[in-house]
C-alpha atoms as a PDB file:
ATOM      1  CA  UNK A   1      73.330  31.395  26.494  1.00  0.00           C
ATOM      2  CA  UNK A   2      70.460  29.446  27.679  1.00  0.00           C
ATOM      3  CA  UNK A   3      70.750  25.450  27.674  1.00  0.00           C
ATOM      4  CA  UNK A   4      68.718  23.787  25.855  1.00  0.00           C
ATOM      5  CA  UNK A   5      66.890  20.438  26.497  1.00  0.00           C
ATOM      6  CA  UNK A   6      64.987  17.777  24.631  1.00  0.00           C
ATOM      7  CA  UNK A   7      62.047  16.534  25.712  1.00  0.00           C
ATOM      8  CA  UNK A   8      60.883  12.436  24.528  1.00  0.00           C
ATOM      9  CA  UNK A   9      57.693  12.589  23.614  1.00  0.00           C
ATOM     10  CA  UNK A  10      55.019   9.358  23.070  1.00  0.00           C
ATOM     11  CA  UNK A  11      51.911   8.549  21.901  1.00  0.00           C
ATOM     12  CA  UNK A  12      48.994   7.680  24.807  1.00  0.00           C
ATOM     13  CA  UNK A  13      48.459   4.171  23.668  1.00  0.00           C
ATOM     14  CA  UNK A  14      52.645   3.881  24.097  1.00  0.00           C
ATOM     15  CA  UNK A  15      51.632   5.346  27.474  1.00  0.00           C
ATOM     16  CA  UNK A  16      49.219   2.804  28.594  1.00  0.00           C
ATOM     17  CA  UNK A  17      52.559   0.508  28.117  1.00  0.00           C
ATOM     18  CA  UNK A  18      54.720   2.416  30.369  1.00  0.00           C
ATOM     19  CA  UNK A  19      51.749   2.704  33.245  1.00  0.00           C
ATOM     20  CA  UNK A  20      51.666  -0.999  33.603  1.00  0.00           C
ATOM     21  CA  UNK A  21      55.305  -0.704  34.357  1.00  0.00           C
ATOM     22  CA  UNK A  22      54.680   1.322  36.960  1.00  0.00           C
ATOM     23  CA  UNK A  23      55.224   4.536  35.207  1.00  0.00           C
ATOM     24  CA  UNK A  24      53.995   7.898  37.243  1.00  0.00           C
ATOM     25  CA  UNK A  25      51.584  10.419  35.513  1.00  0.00           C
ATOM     26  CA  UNK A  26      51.838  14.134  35.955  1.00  0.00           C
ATOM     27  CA  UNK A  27      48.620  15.980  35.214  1.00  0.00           C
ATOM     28  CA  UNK A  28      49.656  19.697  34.543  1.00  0.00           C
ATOM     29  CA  UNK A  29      45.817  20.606  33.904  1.00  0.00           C
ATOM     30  CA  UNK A  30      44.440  23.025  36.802  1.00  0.00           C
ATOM     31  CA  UNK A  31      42.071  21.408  39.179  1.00  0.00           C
ATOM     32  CA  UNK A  32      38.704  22.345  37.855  1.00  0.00           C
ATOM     33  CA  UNK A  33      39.606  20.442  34.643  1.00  0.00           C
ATOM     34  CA  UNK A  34      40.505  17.036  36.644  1.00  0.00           C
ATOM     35  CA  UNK A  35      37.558  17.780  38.540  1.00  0.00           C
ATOM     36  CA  UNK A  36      35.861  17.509  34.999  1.00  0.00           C
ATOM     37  CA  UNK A  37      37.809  14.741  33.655  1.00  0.00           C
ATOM     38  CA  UNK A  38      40.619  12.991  34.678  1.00  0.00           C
ATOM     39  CA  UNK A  39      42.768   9.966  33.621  1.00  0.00           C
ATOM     40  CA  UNK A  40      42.068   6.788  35.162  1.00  0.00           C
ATOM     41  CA  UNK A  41      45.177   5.384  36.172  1.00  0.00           C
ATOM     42  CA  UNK A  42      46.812   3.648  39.631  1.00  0.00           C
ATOM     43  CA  UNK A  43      49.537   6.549  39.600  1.00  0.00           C
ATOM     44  CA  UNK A  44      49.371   9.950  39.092  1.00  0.00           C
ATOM     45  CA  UNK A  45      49.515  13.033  40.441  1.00  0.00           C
ATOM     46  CA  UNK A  46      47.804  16.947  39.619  1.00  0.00           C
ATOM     47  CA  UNK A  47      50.512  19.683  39.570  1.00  0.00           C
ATOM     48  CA  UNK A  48      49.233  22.301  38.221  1.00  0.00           C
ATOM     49  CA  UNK A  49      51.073  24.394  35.644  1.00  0.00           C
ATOM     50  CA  UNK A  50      50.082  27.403  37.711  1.00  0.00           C
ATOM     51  CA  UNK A  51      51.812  26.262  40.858  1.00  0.00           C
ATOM     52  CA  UNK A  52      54.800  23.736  39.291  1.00  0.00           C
ATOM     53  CA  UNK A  53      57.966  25.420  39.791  1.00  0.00           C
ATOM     54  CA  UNK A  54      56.315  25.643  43.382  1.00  0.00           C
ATOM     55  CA  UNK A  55      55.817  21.822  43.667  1.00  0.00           C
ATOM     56  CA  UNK A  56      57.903  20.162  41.181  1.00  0.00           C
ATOM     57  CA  UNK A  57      60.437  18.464  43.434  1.00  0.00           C
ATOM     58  CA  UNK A  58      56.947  16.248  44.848  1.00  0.00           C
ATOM     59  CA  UNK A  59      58.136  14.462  41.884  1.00  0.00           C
ATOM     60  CA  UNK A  60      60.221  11.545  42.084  1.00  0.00           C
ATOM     61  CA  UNK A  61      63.458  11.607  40.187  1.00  0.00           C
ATOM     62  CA  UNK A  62      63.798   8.247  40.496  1.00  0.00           C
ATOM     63  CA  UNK A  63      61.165   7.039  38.602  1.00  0.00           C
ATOM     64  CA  UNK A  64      59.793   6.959  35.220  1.00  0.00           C
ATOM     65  CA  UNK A  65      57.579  10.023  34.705  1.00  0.00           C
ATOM     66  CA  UNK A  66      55.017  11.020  31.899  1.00  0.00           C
ATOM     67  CA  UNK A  67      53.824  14.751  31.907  1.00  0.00           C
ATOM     68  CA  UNK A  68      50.246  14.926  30.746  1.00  0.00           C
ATOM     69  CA  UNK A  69      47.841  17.701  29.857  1.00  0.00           C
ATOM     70  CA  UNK A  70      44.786  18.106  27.735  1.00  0.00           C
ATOM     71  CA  UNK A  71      46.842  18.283  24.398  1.00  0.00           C
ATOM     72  CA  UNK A  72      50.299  18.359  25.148  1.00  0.00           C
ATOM     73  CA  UNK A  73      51.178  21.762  25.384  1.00  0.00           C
ATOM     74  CA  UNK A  74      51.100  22.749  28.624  1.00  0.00           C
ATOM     75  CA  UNK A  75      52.850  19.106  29.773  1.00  0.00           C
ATOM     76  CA  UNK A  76      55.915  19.587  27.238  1.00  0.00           C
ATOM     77  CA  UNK A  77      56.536  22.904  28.775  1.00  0.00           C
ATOM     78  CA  UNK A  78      56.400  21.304  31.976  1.00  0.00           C
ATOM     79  CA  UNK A  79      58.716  18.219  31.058  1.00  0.00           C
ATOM     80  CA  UNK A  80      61.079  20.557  29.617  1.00  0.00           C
ATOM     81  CA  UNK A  81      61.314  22.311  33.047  1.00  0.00           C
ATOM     82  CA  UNK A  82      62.057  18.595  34.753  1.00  0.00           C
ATOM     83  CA  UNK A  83      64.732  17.969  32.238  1.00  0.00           C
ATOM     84  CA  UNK A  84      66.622  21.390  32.580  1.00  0.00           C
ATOM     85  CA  UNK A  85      65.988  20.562  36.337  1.00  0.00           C
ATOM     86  CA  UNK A  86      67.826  17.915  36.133  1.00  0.00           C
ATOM     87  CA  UNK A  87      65.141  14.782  36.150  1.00  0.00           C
ATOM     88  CA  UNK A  88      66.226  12.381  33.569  1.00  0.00           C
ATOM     89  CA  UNK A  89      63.337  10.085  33.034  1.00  0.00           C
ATOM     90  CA  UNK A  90      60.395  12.228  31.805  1.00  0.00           C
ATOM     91  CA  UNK A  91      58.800  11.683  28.784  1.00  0.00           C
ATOM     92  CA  UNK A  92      55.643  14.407  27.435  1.00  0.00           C
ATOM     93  CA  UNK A  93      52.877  12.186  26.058  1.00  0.00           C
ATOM     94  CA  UNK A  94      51.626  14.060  22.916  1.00  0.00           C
ATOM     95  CA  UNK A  95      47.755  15.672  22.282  1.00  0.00           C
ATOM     96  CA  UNK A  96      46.931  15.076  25.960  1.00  0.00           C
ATOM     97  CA  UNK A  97      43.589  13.704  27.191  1.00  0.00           C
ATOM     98  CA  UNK A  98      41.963  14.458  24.021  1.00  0.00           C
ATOM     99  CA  UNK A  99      43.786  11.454  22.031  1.00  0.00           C
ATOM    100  CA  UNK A 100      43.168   9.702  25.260  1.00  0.00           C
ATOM    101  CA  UNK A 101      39.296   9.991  25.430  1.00  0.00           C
ATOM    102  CA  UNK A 102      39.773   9.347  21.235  1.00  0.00           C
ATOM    103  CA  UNK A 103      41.394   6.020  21.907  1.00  0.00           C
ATOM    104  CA  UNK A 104      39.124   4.665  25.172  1.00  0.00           C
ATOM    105  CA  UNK A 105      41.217   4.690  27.431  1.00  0.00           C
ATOM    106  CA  UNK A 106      39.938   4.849  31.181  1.00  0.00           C
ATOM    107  CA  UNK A 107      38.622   8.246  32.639  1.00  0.00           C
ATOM    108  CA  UNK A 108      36.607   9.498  34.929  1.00  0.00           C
ATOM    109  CA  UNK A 109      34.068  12.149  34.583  1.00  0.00           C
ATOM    110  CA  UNK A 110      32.355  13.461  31.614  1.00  0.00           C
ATOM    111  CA  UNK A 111      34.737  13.108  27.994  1.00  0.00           C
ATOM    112  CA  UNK A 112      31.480  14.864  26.275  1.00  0.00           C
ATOM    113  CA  UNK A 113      33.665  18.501  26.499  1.00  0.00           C
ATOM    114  CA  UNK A 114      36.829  16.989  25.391  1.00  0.00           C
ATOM    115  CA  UNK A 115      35.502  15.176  22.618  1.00  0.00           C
ATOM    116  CA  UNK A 116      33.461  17.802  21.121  1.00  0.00           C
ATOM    117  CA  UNK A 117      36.446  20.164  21.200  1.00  0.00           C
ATOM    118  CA  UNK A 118      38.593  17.813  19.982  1.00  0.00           C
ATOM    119  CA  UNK A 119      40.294  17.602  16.456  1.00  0.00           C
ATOM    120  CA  UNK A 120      38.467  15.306  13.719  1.00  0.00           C
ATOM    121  CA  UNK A 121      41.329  13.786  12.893  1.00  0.00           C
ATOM    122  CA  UNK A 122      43.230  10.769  14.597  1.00  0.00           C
ATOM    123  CA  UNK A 123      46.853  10.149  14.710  1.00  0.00           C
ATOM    124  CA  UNK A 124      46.195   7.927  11.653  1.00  0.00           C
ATOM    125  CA  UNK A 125      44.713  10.125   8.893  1.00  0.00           C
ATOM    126  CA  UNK A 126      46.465  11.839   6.708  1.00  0.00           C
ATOM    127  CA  UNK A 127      47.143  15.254   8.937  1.00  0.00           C
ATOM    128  CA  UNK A 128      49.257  13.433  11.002  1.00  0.00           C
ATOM    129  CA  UNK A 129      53.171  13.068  10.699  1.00  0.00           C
ATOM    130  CA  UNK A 130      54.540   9.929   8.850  1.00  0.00           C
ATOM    131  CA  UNK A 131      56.558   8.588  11.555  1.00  0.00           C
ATOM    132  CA  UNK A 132      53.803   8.785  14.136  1.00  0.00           C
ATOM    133  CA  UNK A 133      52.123   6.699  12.109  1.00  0.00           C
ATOM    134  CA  UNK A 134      55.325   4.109  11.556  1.00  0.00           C
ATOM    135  CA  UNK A 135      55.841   4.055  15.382  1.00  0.00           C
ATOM    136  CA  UNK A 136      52.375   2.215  15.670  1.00  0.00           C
ATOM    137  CA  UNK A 137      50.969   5.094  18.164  1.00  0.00           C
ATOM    138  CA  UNK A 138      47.485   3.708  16.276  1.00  0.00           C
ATOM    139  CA  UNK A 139      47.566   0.137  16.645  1.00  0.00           C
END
């Protein structure tokens, strides 16, 4: 039987929080799409899903890490990975650069793509989950 892990996942604006502590950022997006657009913050890194079991152990285990994508997919699967690999602070930050760009947070590059492909919806209207909206992921 396979083992199974869990995977903490936060909101980008609890990101910004855990970047000015020093957190790390893991961009799992290939390298035309940070070409494109990428975060804008002191630490981080660009794995690429494509090439991560390849490169994963560039990643500290002894620091706080936050996988990141363009909505979250990719980066849970990836955090998931660290976890069963035995790295014990990773945390996925949900809907990826899209809620990112949505919020204003720094980038560089051109958010024009992202945000006309993104969902009309934030995490505060009434598509999103209750206790998202509790946990102040808006505010």
């Amino acid at each position: 039987m396979e083992k199974q892990v869990e995977v903490f996942e936060i909101c980008p604006t609890k990101t910004q929080a855990l970047i000015k502590n020093g957190a790390l950022l893991v961009d799992v997006r290939e390298k035309e799409e940070v070409a494109q657009l990428a975060y804008d913050v002191p630490n981080i890194i660009n794995i690429p899903l494509s090439i991560f079991e390849e490169h994963y152990t560039e990643i500290p285990k002894d620091r706080e890490v936050v996988m990141v994508c363009k909505t979250g997919g990719r980066s849970l699967r990836a955090a998931g990975f660290l976890v069963y690999h035995g790295y014990e602070n990773v945390i996925n930050m949900k809907h990826g650069i899209v809620r990112w760009v949505q919020k204003g947070f720094p980038t560089i590059g051109d958010t024009a793509a992202v945000l006309e492909n993104a969902a009309e919806h934030t995490c505060c209207d009434s598509h999103s989950h209750e206790s998202e909206r509790k946990n102040k992921c808006c505010h």
